[in-house]
PDB file of N, CA and C in Angstrom:
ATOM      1  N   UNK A   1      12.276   0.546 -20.955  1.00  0.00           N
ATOM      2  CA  UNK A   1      12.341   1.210 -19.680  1.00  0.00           C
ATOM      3  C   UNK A   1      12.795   0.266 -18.596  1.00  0.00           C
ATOM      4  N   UNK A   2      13.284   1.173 -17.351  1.00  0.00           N
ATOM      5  CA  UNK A   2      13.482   0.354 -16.278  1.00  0.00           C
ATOM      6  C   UNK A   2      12.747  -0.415 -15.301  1.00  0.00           C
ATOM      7  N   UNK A   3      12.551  -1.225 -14.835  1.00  0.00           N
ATOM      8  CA  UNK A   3      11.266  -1.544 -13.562  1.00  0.00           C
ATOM      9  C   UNK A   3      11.893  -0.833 -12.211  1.00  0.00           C
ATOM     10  N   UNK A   4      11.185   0.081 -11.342  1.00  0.00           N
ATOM     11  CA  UNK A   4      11.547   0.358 -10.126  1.00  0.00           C
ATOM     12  C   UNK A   4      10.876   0.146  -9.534  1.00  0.00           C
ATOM     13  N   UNK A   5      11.650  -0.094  -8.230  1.00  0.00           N
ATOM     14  CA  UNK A   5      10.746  -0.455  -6.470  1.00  0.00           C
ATOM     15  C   UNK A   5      10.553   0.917  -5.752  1.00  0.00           C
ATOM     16  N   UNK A   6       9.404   1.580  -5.473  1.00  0.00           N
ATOM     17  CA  UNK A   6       9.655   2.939  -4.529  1.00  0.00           C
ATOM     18  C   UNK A   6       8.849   2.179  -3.727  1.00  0.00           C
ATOM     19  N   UNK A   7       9.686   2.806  -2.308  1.00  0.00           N
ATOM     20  CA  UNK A   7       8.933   2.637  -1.126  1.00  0.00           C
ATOM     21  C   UNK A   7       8.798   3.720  -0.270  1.00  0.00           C
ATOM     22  N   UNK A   8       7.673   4.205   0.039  1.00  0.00           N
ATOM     23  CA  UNK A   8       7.415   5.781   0.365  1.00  0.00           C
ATOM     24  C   UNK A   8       7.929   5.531   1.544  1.00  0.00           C
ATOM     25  N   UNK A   9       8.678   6.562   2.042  1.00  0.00           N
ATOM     26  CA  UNK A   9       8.939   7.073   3.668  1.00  0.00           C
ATOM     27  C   UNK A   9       8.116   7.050   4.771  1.00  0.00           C
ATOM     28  N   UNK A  10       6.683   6.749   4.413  1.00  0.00           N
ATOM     29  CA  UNK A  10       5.469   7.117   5.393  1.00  0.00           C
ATOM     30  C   UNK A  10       4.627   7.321   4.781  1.00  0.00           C
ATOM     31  N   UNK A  11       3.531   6.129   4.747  1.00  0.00           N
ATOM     32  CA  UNK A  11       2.466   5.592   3.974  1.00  0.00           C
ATOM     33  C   UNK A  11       1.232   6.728   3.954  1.00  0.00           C
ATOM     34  N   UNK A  12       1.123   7.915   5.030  1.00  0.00           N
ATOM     35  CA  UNK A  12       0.294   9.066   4.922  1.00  0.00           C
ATOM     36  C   UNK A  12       0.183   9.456   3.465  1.00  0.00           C
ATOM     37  N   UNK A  13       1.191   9.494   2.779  1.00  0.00           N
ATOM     38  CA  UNK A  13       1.241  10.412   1.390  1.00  0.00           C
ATOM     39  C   UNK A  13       0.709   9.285  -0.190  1.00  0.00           C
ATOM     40  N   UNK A  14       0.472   8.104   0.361  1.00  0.00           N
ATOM     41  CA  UNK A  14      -0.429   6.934  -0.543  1.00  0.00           C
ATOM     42  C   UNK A  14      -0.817   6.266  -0.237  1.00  0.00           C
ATOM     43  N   UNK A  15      -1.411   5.491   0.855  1.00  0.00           N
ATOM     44  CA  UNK A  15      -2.381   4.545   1.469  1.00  0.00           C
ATOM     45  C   UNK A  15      -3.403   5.167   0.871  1.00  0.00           C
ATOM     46  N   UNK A  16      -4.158   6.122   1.043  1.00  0.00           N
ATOM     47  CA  UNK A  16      -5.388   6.365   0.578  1.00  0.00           C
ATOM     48  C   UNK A  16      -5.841   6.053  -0.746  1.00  0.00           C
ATOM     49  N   UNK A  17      -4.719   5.715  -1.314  1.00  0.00           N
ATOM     50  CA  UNK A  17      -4.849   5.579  -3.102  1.00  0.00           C
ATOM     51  C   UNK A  17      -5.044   4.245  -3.402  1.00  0.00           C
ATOM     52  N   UNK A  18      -5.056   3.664  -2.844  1.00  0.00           N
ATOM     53  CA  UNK A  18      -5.110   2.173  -2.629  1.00  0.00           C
ATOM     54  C   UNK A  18      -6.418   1.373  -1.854  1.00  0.00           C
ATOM     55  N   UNK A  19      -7.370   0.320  -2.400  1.00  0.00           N
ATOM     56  CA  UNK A  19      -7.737  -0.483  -2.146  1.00  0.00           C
ATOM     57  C   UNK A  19      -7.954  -1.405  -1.117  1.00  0.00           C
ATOM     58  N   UNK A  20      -6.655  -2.152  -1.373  1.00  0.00           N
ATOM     59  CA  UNK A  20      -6.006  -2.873  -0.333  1.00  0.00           C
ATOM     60  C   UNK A  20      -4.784  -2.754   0.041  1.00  0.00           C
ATOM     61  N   UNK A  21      -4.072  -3.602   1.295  1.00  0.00           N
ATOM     62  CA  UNK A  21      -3.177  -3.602   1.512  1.00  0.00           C
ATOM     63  C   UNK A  21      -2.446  -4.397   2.090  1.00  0.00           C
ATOM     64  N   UNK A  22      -1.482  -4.787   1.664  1.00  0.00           N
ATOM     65  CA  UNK A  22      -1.165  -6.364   1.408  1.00  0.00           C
ATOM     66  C   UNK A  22      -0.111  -6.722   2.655  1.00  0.00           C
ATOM     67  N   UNK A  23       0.015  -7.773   4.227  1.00  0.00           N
ATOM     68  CA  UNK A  23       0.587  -7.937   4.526  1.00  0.00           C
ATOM     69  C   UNK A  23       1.496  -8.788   4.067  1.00  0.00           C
ATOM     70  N   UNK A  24       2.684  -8.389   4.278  1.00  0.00           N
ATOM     71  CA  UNK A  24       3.884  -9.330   4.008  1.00  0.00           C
ATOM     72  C   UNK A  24       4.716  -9.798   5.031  1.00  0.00           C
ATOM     73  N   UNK A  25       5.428 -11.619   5.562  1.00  0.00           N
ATOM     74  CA  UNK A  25       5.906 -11.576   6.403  1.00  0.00           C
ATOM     75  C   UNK A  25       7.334 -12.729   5.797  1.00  0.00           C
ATOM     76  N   UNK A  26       7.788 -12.211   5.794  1.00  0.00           N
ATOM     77  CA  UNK A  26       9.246 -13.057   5.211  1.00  0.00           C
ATOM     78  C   UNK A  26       9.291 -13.441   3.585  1.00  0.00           C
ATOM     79  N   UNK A  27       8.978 -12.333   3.125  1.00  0.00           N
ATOM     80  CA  UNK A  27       8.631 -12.330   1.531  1.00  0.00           C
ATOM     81  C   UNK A  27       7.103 -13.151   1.024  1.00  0.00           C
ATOM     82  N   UNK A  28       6.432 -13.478   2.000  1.00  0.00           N
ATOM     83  CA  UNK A  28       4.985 -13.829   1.743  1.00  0.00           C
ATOM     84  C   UNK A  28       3.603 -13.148   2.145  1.00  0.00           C
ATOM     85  N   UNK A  29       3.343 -13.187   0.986  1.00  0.00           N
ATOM     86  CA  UNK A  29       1.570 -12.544   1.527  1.00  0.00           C
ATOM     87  C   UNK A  29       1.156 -13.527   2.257  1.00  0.00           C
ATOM     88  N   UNK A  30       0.998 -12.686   3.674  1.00  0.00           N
ATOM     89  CA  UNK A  30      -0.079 -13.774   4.566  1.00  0.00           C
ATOM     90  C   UNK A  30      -1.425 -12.689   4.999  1.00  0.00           C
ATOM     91  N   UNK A  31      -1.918 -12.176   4.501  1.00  0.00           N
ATOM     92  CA  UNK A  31      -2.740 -11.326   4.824  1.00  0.00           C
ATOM     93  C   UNK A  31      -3.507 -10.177   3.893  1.00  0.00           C
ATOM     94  N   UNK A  32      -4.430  -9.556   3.911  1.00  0.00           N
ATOM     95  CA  UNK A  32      -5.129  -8.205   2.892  1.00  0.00           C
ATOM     96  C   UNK A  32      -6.031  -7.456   3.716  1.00  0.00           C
ATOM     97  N   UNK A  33      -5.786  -6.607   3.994  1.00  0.00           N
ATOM     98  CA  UNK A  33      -6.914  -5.665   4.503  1.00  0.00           C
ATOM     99  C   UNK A  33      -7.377  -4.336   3.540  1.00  0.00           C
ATOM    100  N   UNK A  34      -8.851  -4.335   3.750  1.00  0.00           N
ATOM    101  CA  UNK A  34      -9.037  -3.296   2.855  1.00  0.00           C
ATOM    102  C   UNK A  34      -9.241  -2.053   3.498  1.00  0.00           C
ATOM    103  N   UNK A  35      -8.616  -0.935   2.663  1.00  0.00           N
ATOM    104  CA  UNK A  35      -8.027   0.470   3.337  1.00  0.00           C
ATOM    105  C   UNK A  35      -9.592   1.206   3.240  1.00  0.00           C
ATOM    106  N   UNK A  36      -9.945   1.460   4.418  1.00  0.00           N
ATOM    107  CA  UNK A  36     -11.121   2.598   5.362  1.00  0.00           C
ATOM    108  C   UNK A  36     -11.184   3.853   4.000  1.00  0.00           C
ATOM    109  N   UNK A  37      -9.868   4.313   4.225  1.00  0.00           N
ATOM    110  CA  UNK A  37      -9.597   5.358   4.399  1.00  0.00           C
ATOM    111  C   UNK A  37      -9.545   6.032   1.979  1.00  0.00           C
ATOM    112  N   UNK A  38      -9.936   5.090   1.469  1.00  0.00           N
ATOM    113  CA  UNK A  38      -9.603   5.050   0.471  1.00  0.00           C
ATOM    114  C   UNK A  38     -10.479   6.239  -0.558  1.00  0.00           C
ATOM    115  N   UNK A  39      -9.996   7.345  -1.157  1.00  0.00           N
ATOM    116  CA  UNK A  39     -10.536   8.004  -1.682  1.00  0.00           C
ATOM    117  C   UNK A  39     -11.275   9.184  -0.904  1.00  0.00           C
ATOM    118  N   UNK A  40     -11.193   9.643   0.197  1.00  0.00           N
ATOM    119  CA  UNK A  40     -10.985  10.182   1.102  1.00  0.00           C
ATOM    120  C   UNK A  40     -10.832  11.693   1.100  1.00  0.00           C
ATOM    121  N   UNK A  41      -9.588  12.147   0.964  1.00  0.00           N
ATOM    122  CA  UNK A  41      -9.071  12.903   0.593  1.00  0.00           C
ATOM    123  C   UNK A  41      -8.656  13.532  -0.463  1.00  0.00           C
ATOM    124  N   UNK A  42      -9.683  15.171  -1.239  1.00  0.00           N
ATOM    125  CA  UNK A  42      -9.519  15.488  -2.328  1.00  0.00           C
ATOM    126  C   UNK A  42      -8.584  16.453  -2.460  1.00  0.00           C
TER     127      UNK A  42
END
């Protein structure tokens, strides 16, 4: 199989599915915050 990159249009429709969330600033993680909002919505 192939490896793909998706990058959603507007994080409303999967942030919640997620844990954490990883800042990135010039191709480096400098940062993690963990998402409030996680599991949330059934």
């Amino acid at each position: 199989g192939e490896v793909l990159t998706i990058i959603p249009n507007h994080v409303c429709t999967c942030v919640n599915m997620h844990d954490e969330a990883f800042l990135v600033r010039g191709g480096e993680v400098v940062g993690c915050w963990r998402v409030a909002a996680r599991g949330k919505i059934r």
